[in-house]
C-alpha atoms as a PDB file:
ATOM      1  CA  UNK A   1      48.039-156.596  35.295  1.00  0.00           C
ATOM      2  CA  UNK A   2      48.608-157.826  38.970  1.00  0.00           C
ATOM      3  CA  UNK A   3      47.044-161.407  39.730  1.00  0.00           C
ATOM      4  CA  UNK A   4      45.618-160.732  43.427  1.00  0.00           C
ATOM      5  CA  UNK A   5      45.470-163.852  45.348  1.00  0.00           C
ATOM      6  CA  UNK A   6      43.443-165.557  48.428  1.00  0.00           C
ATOM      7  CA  UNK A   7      45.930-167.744  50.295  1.00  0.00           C
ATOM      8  CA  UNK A   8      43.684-170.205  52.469  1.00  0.00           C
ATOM      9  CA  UNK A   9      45.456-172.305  55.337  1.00  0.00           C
ATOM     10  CA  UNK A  10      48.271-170.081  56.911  1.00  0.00           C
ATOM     11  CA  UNK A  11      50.280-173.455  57.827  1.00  0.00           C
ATOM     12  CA  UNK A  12      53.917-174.347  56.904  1.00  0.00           C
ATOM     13  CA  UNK A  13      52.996-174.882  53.355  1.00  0.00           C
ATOM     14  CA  UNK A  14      50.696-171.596  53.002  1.00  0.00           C
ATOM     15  CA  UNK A  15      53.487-169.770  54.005  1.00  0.00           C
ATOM     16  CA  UNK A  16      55.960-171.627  51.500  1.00  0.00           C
ATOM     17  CA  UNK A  17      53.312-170.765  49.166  1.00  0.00           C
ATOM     18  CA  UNK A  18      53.573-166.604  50.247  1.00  0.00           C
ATOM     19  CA  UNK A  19      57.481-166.625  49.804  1.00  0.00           C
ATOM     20  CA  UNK A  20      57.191-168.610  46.347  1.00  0.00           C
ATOM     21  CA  UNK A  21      54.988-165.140  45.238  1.00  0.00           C
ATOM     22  CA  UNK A  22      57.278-162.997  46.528  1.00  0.00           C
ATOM     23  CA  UNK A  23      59.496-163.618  43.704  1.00  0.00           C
ATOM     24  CA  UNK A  24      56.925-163.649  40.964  1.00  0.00           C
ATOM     25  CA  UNK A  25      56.338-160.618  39.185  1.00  0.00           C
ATOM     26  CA  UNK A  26      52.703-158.909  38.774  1.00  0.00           C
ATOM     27  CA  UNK A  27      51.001-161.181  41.711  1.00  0.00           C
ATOM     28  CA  UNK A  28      50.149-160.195  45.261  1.00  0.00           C
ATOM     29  CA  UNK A  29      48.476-161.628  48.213  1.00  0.00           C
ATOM     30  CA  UNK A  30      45.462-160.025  49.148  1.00  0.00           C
ATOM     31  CA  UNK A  31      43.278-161.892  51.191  1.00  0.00           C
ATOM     32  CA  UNK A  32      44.477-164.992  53.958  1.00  0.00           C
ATOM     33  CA  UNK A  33      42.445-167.487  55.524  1.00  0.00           C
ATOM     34  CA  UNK A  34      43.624-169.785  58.786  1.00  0.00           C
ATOM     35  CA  UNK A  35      41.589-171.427  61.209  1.00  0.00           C
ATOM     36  CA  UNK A  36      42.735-169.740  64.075  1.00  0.00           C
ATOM     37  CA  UNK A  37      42.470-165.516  63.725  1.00  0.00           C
ATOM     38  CA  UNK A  38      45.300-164.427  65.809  1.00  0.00           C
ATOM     39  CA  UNK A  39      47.790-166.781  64.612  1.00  0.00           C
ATOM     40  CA  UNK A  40      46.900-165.686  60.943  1.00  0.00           C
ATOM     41  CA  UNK A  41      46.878-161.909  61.442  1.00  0.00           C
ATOM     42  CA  UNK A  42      50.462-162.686  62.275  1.00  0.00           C
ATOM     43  CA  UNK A  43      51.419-164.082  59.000  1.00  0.00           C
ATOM     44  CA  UNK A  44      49.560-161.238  57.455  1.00  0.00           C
ATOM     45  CA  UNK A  45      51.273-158.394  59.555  1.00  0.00           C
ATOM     46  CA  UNK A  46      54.364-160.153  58.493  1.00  0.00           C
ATOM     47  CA  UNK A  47      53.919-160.188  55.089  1.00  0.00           C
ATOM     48  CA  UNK A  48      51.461-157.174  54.834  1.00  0.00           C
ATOM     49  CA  UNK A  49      48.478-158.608  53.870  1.00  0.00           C
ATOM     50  CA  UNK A  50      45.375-156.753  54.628  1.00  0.00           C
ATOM     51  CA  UNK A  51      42.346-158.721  54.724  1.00  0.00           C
ATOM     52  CA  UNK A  52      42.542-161.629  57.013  1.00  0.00           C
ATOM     53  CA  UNK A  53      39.641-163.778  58.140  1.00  0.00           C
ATOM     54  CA  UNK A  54      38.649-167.704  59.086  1.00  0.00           C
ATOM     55  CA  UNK A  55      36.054-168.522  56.441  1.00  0.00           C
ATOM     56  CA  UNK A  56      37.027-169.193  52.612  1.00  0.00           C
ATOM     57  CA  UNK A  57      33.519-167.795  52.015  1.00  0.00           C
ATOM     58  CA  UNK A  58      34.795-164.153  52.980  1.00  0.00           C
ATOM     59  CA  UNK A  59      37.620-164.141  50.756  1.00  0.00           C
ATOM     60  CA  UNK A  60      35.609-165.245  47.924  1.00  0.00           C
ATOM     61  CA  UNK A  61      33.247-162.666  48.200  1.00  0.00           C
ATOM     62  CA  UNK A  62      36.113-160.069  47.551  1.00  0.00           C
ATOM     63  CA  UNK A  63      35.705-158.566  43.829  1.00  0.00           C
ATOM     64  CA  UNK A  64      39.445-158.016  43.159  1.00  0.00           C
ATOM     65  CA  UNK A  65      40.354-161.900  44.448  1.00  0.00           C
ATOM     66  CA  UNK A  66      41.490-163.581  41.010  1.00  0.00           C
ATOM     67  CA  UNK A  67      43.045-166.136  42.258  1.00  0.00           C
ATOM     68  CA  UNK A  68      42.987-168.771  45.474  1.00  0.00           C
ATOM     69  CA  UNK A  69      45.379-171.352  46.672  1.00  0.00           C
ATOM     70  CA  UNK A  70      44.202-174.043  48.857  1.00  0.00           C
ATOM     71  CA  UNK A  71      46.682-175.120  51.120  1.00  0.00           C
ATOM     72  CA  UNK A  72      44.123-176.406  54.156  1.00  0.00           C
ATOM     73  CA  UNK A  73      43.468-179.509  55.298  1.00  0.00           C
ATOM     74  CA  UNK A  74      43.209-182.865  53.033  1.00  0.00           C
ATOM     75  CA  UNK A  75      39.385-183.340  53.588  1.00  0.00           C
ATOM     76  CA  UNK A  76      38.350-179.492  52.717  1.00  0.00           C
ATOM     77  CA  UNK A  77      40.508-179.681  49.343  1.00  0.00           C
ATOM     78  CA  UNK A  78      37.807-180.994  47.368  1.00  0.00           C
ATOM     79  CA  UNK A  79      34.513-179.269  48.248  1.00  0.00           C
ATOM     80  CA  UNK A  80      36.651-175.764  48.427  1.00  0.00           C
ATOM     81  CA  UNK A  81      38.007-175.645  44.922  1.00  0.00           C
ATOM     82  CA  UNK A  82      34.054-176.523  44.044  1.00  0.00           C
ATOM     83  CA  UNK A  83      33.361-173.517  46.063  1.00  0.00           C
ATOM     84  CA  UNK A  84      36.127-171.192  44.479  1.00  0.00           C
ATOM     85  CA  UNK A  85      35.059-172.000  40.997  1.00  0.00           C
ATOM     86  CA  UNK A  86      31.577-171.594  41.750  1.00  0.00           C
ATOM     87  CA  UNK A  87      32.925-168.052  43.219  1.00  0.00           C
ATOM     88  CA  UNK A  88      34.630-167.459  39.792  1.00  0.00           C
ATOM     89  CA  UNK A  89      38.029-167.696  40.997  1.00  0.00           C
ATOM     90  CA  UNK A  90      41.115-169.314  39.547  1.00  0.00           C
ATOM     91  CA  UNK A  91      42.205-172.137  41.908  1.00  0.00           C
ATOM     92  CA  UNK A  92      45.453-173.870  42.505  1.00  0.00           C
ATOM     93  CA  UNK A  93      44.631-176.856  45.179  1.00  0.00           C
ATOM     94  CA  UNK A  94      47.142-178.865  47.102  1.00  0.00           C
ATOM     95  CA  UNK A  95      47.606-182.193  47.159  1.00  0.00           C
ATOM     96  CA  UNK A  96      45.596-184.174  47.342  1.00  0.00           C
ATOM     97  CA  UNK A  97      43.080-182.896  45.646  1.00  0.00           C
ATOM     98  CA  UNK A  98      40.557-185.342  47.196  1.00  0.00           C
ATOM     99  CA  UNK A  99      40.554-188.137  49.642  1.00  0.00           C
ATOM    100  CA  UNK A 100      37.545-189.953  48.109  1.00  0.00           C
ATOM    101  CA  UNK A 101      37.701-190.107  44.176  1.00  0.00           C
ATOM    102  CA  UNK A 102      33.814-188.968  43.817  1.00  0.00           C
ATOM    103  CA  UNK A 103      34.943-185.497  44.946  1.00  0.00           C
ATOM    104  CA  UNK A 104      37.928-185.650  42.705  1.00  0.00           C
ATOM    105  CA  UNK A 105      35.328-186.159  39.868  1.00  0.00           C
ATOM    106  CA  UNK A 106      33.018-183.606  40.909  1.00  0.00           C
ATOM    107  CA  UNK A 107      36.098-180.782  40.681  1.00  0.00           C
ATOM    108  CA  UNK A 108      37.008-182.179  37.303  1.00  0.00           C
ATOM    109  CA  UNK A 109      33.579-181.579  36.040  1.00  0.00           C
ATOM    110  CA  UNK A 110      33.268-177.910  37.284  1.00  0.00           C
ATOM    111  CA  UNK A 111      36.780-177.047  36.547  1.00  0.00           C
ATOM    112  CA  UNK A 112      35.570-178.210  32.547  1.00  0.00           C
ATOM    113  CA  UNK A 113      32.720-175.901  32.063  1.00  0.00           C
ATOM    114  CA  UNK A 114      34.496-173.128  34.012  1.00  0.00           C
ATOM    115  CA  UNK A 115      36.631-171.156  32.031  1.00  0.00           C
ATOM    116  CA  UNK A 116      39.089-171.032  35.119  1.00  0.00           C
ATOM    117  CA  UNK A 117      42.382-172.469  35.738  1.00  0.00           C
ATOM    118  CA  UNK A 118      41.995-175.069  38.155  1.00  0.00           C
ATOM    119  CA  UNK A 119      45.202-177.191  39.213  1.00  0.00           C
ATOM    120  CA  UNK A 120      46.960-179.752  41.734  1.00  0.00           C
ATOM    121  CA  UNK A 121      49.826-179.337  43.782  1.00  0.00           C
ATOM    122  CA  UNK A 122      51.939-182.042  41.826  1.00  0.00           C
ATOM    123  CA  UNK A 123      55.478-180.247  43.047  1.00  0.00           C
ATOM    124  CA  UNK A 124      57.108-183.549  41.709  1.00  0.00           C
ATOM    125  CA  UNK A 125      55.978-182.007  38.065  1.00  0.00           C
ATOM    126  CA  UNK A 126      58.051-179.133  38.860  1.00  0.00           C
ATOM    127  CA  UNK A 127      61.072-179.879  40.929  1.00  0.00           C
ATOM    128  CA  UNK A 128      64.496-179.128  38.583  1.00  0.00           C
ATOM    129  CA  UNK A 129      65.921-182.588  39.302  1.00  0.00           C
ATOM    130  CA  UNK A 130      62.606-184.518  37.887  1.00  0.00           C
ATOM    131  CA  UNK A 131      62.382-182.101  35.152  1.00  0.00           C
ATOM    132  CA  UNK A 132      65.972-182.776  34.423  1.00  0.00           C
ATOM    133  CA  UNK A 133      64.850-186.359  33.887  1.00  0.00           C
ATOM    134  CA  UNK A 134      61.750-185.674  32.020  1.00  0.00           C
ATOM    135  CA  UNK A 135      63.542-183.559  29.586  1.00  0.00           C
ATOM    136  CA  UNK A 136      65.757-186.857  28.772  1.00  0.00           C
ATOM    137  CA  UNK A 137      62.986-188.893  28.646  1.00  0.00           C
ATOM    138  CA  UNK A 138      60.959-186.683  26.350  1.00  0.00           C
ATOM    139  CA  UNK A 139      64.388-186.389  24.179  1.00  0.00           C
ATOM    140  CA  UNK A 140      64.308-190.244  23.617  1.00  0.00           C
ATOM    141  CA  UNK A 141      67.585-190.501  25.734  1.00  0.00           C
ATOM    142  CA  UNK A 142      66.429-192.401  28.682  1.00  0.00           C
ATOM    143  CA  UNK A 143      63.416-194.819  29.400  1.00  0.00           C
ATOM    144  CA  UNK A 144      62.531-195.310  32.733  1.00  0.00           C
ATOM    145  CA  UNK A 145      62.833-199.748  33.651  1.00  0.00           C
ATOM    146  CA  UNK A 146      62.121-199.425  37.272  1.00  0.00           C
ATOM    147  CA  UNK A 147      61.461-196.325  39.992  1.00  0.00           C
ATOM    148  CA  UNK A 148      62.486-197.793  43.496  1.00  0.00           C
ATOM    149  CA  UNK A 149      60.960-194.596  46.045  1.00  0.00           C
ATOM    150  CA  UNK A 150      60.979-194.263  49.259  1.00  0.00           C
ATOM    151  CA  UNK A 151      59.097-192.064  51.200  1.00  0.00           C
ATOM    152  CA  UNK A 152      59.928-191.508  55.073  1.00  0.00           C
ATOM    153  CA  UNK A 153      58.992-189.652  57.886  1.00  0.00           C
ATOM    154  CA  UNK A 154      59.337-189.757  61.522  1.00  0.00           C
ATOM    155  CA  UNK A 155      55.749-188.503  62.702  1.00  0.00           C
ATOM    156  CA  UNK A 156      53.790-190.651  65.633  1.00  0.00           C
ATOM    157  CA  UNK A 157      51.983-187.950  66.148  1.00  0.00           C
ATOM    158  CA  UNK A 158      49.953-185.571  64.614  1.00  0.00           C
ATOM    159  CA  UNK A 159      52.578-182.865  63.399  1.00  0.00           C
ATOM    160  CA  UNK A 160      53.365-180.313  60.488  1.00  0.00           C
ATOM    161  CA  UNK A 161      56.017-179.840  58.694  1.00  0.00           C
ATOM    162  CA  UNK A 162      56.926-176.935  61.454  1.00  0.00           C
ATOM    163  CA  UNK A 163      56.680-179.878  64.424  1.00  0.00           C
ATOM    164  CA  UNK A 164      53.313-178.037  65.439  1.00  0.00           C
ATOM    165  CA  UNK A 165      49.982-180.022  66.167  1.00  0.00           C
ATOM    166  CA  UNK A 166      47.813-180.760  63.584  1.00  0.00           C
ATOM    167  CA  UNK A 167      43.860-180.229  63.474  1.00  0.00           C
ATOM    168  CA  UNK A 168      43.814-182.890  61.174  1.00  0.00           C
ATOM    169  CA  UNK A 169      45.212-186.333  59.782  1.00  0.00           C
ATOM    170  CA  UNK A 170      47.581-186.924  57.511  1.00  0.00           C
ATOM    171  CA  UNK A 171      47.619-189.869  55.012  1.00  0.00           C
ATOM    172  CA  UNK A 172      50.415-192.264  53.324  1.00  0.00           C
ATOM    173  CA  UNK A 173      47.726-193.311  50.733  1.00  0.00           C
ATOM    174  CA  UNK A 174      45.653-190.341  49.466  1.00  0.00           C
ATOM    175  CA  UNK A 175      48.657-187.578  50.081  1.00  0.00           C
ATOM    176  CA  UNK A 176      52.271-188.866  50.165  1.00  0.00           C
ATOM    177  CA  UNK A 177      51.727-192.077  47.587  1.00  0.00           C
ATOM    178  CA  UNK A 178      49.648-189.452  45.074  1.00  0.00           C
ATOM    179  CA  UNK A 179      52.984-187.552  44.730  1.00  0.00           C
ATOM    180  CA  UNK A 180      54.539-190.960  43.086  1.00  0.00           C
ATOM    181  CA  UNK A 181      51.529-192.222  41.759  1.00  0.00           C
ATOM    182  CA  UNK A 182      51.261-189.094  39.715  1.00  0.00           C
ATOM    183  CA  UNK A 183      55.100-188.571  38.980  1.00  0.00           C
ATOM    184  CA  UNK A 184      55.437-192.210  37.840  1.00  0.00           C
ATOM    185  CA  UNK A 185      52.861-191.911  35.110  1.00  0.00           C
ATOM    186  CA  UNK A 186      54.018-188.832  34.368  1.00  0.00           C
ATOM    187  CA  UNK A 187      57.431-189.643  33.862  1.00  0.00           C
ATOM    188  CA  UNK A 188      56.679-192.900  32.312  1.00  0.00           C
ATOM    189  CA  UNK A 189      54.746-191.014  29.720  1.00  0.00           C
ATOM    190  CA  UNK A 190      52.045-194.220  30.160  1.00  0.00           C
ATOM    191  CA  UNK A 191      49.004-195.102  32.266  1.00  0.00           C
ATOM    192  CA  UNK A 192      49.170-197.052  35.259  1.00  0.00           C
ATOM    193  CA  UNK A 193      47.596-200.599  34.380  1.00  0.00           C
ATOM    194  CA  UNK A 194      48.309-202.481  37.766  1.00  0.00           C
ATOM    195  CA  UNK A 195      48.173-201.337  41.523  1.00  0.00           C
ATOM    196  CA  UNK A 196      48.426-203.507  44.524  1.00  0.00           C
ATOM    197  CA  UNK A 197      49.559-202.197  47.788  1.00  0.00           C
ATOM    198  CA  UNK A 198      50.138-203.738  51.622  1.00  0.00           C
ATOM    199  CA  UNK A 199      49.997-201.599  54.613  1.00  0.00           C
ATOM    200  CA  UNK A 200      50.831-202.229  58.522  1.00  0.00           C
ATOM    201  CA  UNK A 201      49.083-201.906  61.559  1.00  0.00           C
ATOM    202  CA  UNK A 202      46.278-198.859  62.245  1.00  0.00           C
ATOM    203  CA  UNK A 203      47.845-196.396  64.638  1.00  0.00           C
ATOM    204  CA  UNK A 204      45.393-196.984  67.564  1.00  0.00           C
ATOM    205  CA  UNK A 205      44.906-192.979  67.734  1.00  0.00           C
ATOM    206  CA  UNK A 206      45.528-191.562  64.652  1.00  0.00           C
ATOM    207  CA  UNK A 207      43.100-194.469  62.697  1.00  0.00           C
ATOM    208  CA  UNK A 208      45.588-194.581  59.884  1.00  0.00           C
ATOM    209  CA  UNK A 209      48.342-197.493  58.565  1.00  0.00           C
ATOM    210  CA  UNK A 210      51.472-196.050  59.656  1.00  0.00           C
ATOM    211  CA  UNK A 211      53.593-198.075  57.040  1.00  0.00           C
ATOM    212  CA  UNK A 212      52.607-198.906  53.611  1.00  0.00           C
ATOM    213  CA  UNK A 213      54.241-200.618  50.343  1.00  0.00           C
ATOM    214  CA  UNK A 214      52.708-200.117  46.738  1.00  0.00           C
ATOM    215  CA  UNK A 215      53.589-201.617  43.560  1.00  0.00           C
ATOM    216  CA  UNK A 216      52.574-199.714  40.129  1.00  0.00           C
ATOM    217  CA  UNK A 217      52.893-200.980  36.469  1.00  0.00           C
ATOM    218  CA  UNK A 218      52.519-198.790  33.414  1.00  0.00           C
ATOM    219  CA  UNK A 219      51.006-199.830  29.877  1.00  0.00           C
ATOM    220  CA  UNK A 220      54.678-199.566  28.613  1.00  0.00           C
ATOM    221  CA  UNK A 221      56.165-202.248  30.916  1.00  0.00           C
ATOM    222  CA  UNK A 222      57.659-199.661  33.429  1.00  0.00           C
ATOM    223  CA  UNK A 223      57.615-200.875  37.025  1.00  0.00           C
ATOM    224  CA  UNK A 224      57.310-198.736  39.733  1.00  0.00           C
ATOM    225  CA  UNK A 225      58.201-200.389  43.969  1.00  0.00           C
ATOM    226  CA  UNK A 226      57.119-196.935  46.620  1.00  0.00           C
ATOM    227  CA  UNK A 227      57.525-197.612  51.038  1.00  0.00           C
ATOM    228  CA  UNK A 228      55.948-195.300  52.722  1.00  0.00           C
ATOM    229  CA  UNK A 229      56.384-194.792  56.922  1.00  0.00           C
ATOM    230  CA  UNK A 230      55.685-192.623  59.529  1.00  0.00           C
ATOM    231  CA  UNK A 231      57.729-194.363  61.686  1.00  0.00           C
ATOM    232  CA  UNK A 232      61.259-193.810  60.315  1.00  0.00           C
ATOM    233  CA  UNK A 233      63.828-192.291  62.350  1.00  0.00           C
ATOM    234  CA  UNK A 234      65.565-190.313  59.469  1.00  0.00           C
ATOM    235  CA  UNK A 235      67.122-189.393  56.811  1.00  0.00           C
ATOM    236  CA  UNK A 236      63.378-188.304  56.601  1.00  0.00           C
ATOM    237  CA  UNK A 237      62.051-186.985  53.158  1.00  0.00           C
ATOM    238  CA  UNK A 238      61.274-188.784  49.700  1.00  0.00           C
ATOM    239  CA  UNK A 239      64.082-190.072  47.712  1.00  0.00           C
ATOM    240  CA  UNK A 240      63.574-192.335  44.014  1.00  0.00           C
ATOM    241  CA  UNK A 241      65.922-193.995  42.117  1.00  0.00           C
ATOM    242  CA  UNK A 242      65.417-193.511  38.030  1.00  0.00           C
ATOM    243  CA  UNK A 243      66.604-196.985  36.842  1.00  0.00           C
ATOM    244  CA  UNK A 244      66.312-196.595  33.115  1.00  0.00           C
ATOM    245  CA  UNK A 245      68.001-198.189  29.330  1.00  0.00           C
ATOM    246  CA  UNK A 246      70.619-195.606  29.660  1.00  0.00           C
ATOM    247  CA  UNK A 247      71.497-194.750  33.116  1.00  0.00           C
ATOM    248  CA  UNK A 248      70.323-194.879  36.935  1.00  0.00           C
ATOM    249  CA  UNK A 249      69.431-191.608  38.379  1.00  0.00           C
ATOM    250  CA  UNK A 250      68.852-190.717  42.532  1.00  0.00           C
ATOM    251  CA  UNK A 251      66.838-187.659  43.322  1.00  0.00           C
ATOM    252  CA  UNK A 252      66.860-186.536  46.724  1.00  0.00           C
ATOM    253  CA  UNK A 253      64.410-183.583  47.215  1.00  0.00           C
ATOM    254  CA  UNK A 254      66.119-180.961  44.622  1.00  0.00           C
ATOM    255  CA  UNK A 255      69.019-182.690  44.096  1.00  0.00           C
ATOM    256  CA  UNK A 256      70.245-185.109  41.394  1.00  0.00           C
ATOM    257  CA  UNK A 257      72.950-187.911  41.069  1.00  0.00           C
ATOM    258  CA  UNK A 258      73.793-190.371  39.021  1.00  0.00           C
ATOM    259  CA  UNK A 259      74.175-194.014  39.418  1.00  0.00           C
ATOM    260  CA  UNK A 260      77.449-193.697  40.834  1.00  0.00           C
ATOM    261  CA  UNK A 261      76.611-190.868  43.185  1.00  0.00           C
ATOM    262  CA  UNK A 262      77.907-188.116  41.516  1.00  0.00           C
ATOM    263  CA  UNK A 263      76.243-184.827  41.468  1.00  0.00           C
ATOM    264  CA  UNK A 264      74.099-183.783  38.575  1.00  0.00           C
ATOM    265  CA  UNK A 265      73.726-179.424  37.812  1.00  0.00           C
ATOM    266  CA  UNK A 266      70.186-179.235  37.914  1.00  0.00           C
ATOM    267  CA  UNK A 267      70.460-175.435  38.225  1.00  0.00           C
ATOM    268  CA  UNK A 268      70.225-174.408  34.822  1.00  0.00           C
ATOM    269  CA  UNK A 269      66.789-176.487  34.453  1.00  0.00           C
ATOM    270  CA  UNK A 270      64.665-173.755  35.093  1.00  0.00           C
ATOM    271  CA  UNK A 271      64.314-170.321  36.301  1.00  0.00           C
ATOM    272  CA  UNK A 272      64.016-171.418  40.429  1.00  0.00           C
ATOM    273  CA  UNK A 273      65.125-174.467  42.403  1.00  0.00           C
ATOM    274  CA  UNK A 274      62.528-173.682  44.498  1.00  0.00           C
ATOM    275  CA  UNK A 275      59.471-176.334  42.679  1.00  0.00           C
ATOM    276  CA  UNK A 276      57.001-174.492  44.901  1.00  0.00           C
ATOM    277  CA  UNK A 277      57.628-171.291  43.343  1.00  0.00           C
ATOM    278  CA  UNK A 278      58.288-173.232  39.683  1.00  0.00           C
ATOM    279  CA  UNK A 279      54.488-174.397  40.508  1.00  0.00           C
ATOM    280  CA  UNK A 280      52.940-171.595  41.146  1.00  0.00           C
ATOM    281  CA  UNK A 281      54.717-169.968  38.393  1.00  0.00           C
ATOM    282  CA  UNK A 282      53.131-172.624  36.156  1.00  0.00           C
ATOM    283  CA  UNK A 283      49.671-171.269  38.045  1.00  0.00           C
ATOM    284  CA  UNK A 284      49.895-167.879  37.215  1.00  0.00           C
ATOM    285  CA  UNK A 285      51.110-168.106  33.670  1.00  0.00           C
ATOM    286  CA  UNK A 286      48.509-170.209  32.658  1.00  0.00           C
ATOM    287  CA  UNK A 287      45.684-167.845  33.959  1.00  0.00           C
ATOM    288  CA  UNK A 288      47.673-165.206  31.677  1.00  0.00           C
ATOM    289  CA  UNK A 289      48.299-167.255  28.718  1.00  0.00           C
ATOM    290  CA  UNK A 290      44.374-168.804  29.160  1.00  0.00           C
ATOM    291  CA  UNK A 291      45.497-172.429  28.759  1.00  0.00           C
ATOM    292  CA  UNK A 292      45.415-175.513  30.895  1.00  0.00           C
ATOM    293  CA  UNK A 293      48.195-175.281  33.210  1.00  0.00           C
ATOM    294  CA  UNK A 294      50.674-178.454  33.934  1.00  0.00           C
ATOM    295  CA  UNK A 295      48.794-180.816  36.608  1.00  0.00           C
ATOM    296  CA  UNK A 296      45.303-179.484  35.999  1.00  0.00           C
ATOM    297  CA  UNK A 297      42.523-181.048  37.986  1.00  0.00           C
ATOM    298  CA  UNK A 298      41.907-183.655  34.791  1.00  0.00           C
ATOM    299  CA  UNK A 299      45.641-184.445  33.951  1.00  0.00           C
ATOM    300  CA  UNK A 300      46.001-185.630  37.776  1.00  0.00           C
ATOM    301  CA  UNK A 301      42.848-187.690  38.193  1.00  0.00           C
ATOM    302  CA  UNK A 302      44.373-190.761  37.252  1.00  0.00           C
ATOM    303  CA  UNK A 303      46.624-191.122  39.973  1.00  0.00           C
ATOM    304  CA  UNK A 304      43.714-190.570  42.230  1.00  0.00           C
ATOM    305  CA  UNK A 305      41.310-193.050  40.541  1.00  0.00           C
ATOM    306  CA  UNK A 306      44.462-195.545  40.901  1.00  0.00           C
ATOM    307  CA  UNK A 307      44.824-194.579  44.706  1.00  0.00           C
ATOM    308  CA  UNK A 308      40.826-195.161  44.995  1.00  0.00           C
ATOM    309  CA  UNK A 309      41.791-198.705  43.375  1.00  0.00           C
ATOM    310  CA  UNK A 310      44.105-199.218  46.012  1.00  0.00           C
ATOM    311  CA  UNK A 311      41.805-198.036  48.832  1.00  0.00           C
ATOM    312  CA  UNK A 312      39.425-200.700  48.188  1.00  0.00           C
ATOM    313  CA  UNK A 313      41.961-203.430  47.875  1.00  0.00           C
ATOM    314  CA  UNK A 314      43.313-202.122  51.939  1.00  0.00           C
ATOM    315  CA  UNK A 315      39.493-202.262  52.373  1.00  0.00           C
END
């Protein structure tokens, strides 16, 4: 049986998104949603997708949508996946999947009484070189001490991934520190028991801290140090250092090294390198198998009741 899919937000990462499910078998995009109509009927002529409209509401009210992925702006995330499990659809949401913990609650409680798969974004979860180090960890080979993360960009003003404008506003706190937040526990295999966090001056324009520095402790004594800027002139991406009882690890983006910078073969980990494919992979086979998929909606609302924590601490 074919899994046909909604793809809402035709943006750099929707289109990631459309290229992951080219190489997954049995599931095709049907349906794409964008803001603006004539730039999204391009990415559906492109890719041959027939229906193609500017309101989620359209695409939910097609019979043969299973499936939707959210990949529009930050403050829709929330009260859309509330809107595609009222539809009866399967939803896969990117992160974040809120920017006010309330409305992460809210999806938690639908997605329970559902009977659909609802999940997060959480590529971290998925990306071979961090499941490389999981797999250790959950072998009893390595315990993570400290993760030292960095996470950098060079973006004063409001630009995607693609270096086009933005409708919207990005956030170090409830976007780019929920990827560690969530990866730390995660890889810690223990709660986060301590937050605090610092951040710079508001960007007089954009209303947002442009630099940031959190500190994270687990229940098991793991310590966790993440920097976040906008303002960094390269290398730009997110980079952590595994600082464990057996060994030091650096993972940068897909890649793996250890302590003394030599290479790692994280191709063997699993079936892609590509951890947006590996994710929606994860998507798909749990709406087959009828289980809860890897970063559901409840396994990731920790990290965002630890980033509402830190909200009100900026506050």
């Amino acid at each position: 049986m074919t899994i046909q899919v909604a793809l809402a937000g035709a943006g750099a990462f929707g289109i990631k998104h459309i290229d992951a499910m080219k190489q997954i078998a049995d599931v095709k995009v049907i349906s794409v949603v964008g803001r603006e109509h004539g730039k999204t009927q391009e990415v559906a002529d492109k890719y041959g997708i027939k229906h193609v409209t500017t309101d989620l509401a359209d695409s939910l009210k097609i019979k043969e949508v299973d499936a939707v992925i959210l990949c529009t702006p930050t403050q829709m995330h929330a009260s859309q996946t509330l809107a595609c499990l009222a539809a009866g659809k399967h939803v896969q949401v990117e992160i974040p999947l809120c920017d006010a913990l309330k409305d992460g609650q809210a999806v938690v409680a639908a997605a329970k009484g559902s009977g659909k798969v609802a999940m997060c974004g959480h590529t971290r979860r998925f990306n071979p070189s961090h499941q490389w180090v999981r797999k250790r960890i959950v072998a009893g080979e390595f315990n993570i001490q400290q993760m030292d993360v960095q996470t950098y960009f060079f973006r004063r003003t409001n630009m995607n991934a693609l270096g086009q404008p933005r409708s919207w506003t990005d956030h170090l706190l409830w976007h780019h520190a929920a990827h560690t937040v969530d990866l730390f526990a995660y890889q810690a295999r223990s709660p986060i028991v301590k937050a605090n966090a610092v951040q710079g001056p508001i960007h007089p324009h954009l209303g947002i801290a442009m630099d940031m520095s959190i500190q994270l402790k687990a229940a098991n004594g793991a310590i966790c140090t993440l920097s976040l800027s906008f303002n960094n002139e390269g290398p730009l991406g997110t980079f952590f250092r595994y600082i464990g009882d057996t060994a030091t690890y650096i993972a940068r983006y897909d890649d793996l090294f250890n302590g003394k910078d030599e290479k790692i073969d994280v191709s063997k980990v699993d079936v892609s390198m590509n951890g947006i494919e590996l994710q929606d992979r994860e998507f798909f086979a749990a709406i087959r198998e009828g289980r809860e998929p890897n970063a559901s909606v409840a396994q990731v609302l920790p990290c965002y009741e630890v980033l509402h924590q830190l909200e009100q601490q900026l506050a």
